[in-house]
Protein backbone atom coordinates (compact mmCIF):
# COMPACT_ATOMS: atom_id res chain seq x y z
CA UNK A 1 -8.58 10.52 1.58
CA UNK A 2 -7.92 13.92 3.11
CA UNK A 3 -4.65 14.27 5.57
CA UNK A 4 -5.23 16.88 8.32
CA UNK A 5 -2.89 17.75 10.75
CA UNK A 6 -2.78 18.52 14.38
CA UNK A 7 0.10 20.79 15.84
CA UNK A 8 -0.86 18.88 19.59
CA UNK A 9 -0.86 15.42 18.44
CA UNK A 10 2.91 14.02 19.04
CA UNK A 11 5.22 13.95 15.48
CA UNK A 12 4.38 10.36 14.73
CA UNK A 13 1.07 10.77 14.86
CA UNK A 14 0.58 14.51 13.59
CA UNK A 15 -0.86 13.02 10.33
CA UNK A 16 -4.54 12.20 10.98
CA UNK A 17 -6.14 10.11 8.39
CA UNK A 18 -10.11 10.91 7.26
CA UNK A 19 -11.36 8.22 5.51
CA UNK A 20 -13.87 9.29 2.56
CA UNK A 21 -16.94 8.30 4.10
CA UNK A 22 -18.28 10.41 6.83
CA UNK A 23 -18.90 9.02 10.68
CA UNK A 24 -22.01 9.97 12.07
CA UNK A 25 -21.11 9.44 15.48
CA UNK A 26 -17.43 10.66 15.72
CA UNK A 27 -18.93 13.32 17.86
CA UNK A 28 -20.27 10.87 20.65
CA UNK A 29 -16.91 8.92 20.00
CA UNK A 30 -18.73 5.99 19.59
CA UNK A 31 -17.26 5.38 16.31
CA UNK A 32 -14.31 2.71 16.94
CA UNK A 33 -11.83 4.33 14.84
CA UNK A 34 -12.27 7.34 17.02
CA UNK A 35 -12.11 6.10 20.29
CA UNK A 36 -8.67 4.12 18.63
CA UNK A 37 -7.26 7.68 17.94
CA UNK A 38 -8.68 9.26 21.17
CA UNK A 39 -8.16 6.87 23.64
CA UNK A 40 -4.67 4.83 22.24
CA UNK A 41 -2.16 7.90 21.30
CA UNK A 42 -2.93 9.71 24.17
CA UNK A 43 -2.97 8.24 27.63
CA UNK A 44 -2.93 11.44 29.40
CA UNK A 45 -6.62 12.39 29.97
CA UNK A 46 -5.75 16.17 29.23
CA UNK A 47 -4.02 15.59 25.86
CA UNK A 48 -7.03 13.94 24.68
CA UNK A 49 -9.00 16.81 23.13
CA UNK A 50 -5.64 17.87 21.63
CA UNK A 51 -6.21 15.70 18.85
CA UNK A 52 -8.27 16.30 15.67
CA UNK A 53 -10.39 13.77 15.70
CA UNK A 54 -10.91 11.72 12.10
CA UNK A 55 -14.41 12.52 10.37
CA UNK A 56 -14.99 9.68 8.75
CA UNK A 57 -14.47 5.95 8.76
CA UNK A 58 -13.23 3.57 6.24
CA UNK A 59 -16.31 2.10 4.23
CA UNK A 60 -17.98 -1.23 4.93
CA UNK A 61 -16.66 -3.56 2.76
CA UNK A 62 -13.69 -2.34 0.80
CA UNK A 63 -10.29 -3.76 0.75
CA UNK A 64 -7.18 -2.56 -1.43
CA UNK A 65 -5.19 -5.26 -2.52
CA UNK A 66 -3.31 -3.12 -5.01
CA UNK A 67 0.73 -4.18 -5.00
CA UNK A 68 3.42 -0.98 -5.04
CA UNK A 69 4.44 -1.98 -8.49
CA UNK A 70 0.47 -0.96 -9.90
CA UNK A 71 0.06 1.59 -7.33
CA UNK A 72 2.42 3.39 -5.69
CA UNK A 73 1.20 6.38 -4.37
CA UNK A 74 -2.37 5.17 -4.30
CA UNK A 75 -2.84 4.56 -0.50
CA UNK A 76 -2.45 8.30 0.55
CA UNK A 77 -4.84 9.50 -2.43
CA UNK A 78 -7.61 6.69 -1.58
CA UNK A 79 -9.61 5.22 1.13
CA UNK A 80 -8.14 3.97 4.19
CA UNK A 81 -5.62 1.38 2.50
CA UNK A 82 -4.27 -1.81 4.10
CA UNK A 83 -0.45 -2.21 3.54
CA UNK A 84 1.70 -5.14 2.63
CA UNK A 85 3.31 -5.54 5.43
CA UNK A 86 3.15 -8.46 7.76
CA UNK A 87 4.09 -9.70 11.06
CA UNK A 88 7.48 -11.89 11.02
CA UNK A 89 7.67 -12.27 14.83
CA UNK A 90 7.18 -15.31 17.30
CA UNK A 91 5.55 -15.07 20.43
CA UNK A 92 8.34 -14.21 23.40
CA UNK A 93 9.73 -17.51 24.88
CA UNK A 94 8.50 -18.55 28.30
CA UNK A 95 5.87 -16.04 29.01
CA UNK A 96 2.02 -16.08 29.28
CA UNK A 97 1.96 -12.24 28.26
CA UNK A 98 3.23 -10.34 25.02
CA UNK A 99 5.63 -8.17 25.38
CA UNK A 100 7.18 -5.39 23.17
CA UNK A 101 9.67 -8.28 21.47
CA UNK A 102 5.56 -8.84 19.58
CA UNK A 103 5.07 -5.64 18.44
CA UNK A 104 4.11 -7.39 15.16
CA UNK A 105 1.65 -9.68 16.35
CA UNK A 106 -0.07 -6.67 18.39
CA UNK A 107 -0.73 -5.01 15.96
CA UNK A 108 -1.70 -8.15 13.42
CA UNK A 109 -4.58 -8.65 16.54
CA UNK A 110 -5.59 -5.04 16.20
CA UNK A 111 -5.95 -4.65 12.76
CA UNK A 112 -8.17 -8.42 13.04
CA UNK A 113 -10.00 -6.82 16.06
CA UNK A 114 -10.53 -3.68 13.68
CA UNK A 115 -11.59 -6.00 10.64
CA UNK A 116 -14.37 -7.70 12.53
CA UNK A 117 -15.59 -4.62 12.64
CA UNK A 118 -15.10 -4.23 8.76
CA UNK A 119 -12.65 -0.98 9.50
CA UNK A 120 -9.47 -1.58 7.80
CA UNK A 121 -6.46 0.29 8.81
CA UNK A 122 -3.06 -0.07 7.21
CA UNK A 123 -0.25 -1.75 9.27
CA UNK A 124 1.88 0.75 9.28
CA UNK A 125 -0.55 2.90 11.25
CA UNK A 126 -1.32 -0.27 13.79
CA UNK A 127 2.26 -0.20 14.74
CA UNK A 128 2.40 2.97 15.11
CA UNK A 129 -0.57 2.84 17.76
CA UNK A 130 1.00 -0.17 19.56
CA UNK A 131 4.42 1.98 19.89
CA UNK A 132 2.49 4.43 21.96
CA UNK A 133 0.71 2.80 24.29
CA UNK A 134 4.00 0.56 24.87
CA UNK A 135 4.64 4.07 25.96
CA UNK A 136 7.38 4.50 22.98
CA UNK A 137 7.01 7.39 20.18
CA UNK A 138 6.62 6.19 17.24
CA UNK A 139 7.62 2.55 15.43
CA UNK A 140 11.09 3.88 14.15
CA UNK A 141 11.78 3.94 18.03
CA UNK A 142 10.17 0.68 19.06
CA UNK A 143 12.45 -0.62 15.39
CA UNK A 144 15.28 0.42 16.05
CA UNK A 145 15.12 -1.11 19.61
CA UNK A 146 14.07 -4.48 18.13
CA UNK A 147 16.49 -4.23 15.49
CA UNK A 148 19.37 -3.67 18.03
CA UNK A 149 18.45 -6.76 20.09
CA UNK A 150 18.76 -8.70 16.87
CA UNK A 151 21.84 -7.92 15.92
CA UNK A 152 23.80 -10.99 14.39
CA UNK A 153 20.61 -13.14 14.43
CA UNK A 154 20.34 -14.94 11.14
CA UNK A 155 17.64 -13.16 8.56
CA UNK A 156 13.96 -14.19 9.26
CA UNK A 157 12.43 -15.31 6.06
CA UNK A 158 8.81 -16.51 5.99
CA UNK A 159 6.82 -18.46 3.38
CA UNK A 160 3.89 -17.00 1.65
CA UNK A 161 3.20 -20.15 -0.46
CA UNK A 162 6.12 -21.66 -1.98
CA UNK A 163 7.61 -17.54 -2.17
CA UNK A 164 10.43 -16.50 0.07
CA UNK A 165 9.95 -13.30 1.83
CA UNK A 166 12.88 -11.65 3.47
CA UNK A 167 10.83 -9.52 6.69
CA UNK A 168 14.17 -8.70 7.66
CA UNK A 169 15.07 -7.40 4.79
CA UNK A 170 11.84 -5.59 3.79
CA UNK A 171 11.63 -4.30 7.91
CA UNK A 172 15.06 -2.49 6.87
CA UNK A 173 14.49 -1.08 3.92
CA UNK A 174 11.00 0.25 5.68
CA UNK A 175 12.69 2.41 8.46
CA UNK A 176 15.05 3.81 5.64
CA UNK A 177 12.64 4.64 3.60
CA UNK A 178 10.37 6.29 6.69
CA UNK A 179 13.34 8.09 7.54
CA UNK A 180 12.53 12.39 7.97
CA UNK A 181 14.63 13.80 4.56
CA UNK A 182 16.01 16.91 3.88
CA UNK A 183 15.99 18.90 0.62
CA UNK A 184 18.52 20.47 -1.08
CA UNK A 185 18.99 23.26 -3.49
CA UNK A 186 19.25 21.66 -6.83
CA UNK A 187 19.77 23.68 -10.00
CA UNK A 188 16.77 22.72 -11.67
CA UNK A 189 18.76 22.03 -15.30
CA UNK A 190 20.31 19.54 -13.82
CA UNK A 191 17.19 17.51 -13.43
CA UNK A 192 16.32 17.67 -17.55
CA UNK A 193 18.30 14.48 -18.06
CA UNK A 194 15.79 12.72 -16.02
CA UNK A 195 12.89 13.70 -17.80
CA UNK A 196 11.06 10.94 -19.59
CA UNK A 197 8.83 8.20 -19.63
CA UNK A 198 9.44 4.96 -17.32
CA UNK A 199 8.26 1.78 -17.59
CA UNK A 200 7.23 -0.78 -14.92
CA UNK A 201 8.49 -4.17 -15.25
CA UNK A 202 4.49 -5.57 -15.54
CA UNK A 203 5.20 -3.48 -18.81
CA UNK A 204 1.72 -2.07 -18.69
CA UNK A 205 2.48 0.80 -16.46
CA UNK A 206 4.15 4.52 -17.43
CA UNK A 207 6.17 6.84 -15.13
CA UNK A 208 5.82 10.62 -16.67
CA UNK A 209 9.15 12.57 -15.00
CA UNK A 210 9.25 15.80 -15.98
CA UNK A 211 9.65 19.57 -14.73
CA UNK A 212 7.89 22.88 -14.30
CA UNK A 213 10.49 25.42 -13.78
CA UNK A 214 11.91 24.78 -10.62
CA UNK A 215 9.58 22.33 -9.43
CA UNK A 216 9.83 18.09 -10.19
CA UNK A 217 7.52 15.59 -10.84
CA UNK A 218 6.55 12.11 -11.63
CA UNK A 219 3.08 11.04 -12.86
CA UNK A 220 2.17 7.26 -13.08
CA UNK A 221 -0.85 6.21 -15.47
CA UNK A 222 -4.06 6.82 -14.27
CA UNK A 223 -3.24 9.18 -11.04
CA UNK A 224 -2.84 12.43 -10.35
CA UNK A 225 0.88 14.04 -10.27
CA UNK A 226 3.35 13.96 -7.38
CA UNK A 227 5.75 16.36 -6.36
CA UNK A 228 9.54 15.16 -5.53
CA UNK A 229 12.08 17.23 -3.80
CA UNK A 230 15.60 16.68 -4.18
CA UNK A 231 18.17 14.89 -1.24
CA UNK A 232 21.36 14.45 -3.84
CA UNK A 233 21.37 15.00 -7.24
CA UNK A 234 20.27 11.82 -8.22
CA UNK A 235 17.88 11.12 -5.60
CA UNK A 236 14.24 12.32 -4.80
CA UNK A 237 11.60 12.14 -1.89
CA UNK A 238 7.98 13.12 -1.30
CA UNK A 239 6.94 13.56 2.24
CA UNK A 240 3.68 13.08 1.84
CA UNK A 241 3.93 9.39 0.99
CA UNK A 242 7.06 8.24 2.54
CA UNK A 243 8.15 7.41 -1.09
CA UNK A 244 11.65 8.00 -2.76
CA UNK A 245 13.38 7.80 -6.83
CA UNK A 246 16.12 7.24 -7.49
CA UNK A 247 17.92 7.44 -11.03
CA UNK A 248 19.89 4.85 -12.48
CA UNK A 249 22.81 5.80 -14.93
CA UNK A 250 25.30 3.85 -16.82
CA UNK A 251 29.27 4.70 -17.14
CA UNK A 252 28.60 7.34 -19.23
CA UNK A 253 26.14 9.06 -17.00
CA UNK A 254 22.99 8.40 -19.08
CA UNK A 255 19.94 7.58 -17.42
CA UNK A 256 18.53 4.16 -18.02
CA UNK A 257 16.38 3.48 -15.26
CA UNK A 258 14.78 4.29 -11.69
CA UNK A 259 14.02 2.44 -8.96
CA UNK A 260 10.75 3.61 -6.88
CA UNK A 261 11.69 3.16 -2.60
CA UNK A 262 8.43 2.54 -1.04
CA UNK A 263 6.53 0.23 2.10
CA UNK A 264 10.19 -2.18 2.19
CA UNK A 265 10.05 -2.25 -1.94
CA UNK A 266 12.46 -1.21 -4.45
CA UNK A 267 10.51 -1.49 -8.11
CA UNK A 268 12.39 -0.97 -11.02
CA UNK A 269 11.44 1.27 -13.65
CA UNK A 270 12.84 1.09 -17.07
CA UNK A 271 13.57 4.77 -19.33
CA UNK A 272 12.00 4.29 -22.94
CA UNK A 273 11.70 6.82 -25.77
CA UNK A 274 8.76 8.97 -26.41
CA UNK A 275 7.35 6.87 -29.36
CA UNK A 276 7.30 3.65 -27.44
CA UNK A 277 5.68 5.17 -24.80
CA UNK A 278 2.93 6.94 -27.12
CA UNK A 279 2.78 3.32 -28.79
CA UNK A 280 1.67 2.07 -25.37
CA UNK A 281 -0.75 5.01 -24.26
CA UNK A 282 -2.42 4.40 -27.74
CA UNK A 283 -2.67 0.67 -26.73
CA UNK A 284 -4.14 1.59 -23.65
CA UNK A 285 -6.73 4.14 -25.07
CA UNK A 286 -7.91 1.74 -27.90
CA UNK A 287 -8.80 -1.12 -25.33
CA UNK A 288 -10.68 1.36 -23.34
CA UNK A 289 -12.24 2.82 -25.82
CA UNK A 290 -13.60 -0.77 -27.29
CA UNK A 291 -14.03 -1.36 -23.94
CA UNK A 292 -12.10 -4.95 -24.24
CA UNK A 293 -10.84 -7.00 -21.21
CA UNK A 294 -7.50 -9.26 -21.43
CA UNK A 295 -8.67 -13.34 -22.67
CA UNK A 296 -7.25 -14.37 -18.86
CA UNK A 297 -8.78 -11.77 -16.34
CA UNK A 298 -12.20 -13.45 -15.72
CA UNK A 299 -10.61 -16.81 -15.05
CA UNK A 300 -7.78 -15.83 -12.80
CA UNK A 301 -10.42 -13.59 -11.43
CA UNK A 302 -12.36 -16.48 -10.39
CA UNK A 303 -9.34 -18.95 -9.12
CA UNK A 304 -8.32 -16.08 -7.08
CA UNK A 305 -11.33 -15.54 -5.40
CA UNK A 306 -11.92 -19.14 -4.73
CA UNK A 307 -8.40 -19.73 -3.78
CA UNK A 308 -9.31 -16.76 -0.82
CA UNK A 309 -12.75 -18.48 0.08
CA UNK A 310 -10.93 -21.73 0.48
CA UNK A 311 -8.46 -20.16 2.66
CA UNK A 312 -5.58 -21.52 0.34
CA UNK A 313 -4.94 -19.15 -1.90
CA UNK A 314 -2.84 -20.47 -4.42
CA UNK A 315 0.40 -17.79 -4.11
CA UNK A 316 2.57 -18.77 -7.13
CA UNK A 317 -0.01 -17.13 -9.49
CA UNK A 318 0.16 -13.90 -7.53
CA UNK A 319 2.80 -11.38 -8.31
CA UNK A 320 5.18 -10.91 -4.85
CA UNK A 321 4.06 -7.88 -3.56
CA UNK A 322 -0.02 -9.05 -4.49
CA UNK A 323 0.65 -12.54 -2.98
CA UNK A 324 2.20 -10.39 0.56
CA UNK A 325 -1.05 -8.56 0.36
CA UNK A 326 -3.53 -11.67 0.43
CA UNK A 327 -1.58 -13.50 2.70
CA UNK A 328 -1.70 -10.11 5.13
CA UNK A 329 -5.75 -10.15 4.49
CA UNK A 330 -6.74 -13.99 4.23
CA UNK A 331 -8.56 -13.76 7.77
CA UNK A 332 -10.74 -10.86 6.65
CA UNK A 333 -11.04 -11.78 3.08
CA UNK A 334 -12.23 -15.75 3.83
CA UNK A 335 -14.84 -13.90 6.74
CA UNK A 336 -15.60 -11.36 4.27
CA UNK A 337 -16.63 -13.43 1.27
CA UNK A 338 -17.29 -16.88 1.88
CA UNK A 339 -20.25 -15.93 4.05
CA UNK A 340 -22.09 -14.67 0.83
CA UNK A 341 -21.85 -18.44 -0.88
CA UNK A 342 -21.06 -20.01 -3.78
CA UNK A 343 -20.14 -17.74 -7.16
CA UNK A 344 -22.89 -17.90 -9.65
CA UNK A 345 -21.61 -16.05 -11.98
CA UNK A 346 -18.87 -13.44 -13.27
CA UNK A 347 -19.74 -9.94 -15.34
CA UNK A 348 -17.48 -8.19 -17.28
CA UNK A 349 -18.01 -4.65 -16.48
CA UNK A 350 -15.48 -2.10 -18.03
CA UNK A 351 -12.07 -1.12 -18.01
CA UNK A 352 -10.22 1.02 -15.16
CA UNK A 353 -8.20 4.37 -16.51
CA UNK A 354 -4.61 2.10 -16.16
CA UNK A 355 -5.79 -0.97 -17.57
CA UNK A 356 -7.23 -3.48 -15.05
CA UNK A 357 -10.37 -4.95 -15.74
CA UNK A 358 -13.42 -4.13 -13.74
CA UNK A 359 -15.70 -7.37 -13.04
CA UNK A 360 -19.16 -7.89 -11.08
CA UNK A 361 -18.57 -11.31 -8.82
CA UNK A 362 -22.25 -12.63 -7.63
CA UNK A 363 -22.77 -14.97 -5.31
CA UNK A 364 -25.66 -16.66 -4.36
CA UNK A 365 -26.24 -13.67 -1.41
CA UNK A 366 -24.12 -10.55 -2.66
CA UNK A 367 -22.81 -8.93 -5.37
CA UNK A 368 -18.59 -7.73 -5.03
CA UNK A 369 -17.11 -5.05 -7.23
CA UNK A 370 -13.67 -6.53 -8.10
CA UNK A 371 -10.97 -4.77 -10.78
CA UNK A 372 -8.24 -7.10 -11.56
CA UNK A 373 -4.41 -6.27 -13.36
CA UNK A 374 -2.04 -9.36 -14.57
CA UNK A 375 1.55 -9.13 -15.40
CA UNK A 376 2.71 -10.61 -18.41
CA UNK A 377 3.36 -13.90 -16.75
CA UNK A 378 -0.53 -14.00 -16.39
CA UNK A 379 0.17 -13.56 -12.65
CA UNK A 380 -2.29 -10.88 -9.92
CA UNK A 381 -0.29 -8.07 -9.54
CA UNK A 382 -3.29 -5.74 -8.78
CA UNK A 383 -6.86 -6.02 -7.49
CA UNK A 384 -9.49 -4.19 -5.68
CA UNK A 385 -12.58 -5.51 -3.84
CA UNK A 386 -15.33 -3.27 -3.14
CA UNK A 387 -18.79 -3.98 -1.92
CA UNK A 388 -22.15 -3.84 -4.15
CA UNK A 389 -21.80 -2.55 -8.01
């Protein structure tokens, strides 16, 4: 998707998102997701046409499920993306009406309301529109409010299956990571030690670090390049995805690791030596070349989507983040799918540039798109629904 900006819009909301598909009636504001941007972040009549309004909508039917660990910068370089994030708070004691205490669960009911209408917007971005029209600025604010009230409260951990999730935990690490950086001058020598290849702990991943002249990146398989900027010398941030690295050394000061900051995840990323990581690019090319899918895919592919249309998803055979992400989307998913009946049968279509396999799901009144990655425990860590072949 494209990012445009708008110098009137207010600093939380000064990124505008375009989906990919185009809105043929943004101009009449009859679109939803435009009267959402018109008429929530700006309650002022006269602000209103300060904004740039979005050209396009997300389109019908498709729903990233991808975890941080497969694809971490992937929601600002697709389609509208939704997050894995989820609400972790009750409904205020003794009152009829919500209040901003369920911030959360506002914007849980939005993004519903929104998927009804098969627009998919990430959570981040909901709580970000609840924030302002509880008259707030932005979610850090409303956070950091909620977070002050709930000071020596116990941690809030909520089940997604028989997984622990610490919302506490991950809603910290969130506003850190969120937080507006600052870059410093860095001699760029200094930054050679980092360069290498990383690898994710699904193993099937690579994290290219390198330099051109003065200028770092990192580059995970199959997507494009991203640009860090230093904040210490062992720490880096891209403000274009909210996204930090940070290098791990030993006692000696060699590098033997990074961690990627992201959504309220850490991932750890492992440094290996050039010829194990051309060992595993090779692997990679030769099963896409011979066009071969992994012996488990199409049956974990099918459990999966079963598990959704049942509306009890079976979580243990989902990686974390990928088991956050269904339970986040089970509402929409169930209404999206089990409408379409029974599976007939499963296709084995290709292979995707970082390794998932690409399937064709039909059921007895629609065909799905679905691309599917498992970890070496045989568990979802990545998949992608789209509608149609």
């Amino acid at each position: 998707m494209e990012i445009i900006t708008s110098s009137g819009a207010p600093h939380a909301f000064r990124p505008v998102i375009q989906a990919a598909a185009a809105c043929p009636s943004y101009a009449s504001v009859d679109c939803i997701a435009c009267r959402l941007c018109i008429d929530s972040l700006f309650t002022p009549i006269q602000h209103r046409e300060r904004l740039i309004r979005p050209a396009g909508c997300a389109r019908k039917g498709m729903v990233n499920l991808s975890c941080l660990d497969g694809f971490p910068f992937a929601r600002a370089i697709k389609s509208v993306n939704a997050t894995i994030w989820r609400s972790c708070f009750a409904h205020a004691k003794d009152t009829l009406m919500r209040d901003y205490r369920d911030a959360k669960v506002m914007a849980q009911t939005l993004r519903d309301s929104l998927a009804i209408k098969d627009l998919v917007i990430s959570h981040s971005e909901s709580l970000e529109l609840v924030s302002r029209m509880l008259g707030l600025p932005d979610w850090n604010t409303l956070s950091a409010k909620l977070q002050g009230e709930r000071n020596g409260a116990a941690p809030n951990r909520n089940r997604t299956g028989s997984s622990e999730i610490s919302t506490d935990e991950r809603d910290r690490k969130l506003v850190e990571q969120v937080t507006p950086r600052t870059a410093i001058d860095l001699e760029p020598h200094l930054f050679d030690k980092f360069v290498g290849y990383y690898q994710s702990q699904s193993g099937d991943l690579l994290n290219k670090v390198y330099r051109e002249e003065g200028r770092f990146f990192c580059q995970i398989t199959a997507q494009r390049p991203v640009e860090f900027y230093p904040e210490s010398k062992s720490k880096f941030f891209t403000p274009i995805f909210r996204a930090q690295v940070s290098f791990i050394t030993d006692s000696h000061d060699r590098v033997t690791g990074l961690i990627l900051h992201q959504n309220g995840f850490e991932s750890l990323w492992n440094l290996i030596d050039d010829k194990s990581a051309e060992l595993l690019i090779k692997s990679l090319e030769g099963r896409i070349k011979n066009n071969l899918p992994h012996a488990d895919t199409e049956k974990a592919l099918r459990r999966f989507i079963e598990g959704i249309i049942s509306g009890n998803p079976n979580y243990d055979e989902m990686a974390p983040e990928q088991a956050q992400a269904i339970h986040d989307q089970l509402s929409y998913l169930k209404s999206l799918i089990e409408k379409e009946g029974v599976i007939k049968f499963i296709s084995f279509i290709g292979i995707q540039d970082n390794g998932d396999d690409i399937y064709h799901v039909h059921h007895e009144k629609r065909l799905f798109r679905w691309t599917i990655g498992l970890d070496p425990d045989g568990k979802v860590k990545r998949s992608w629904v789209t509608s149609g072949g």
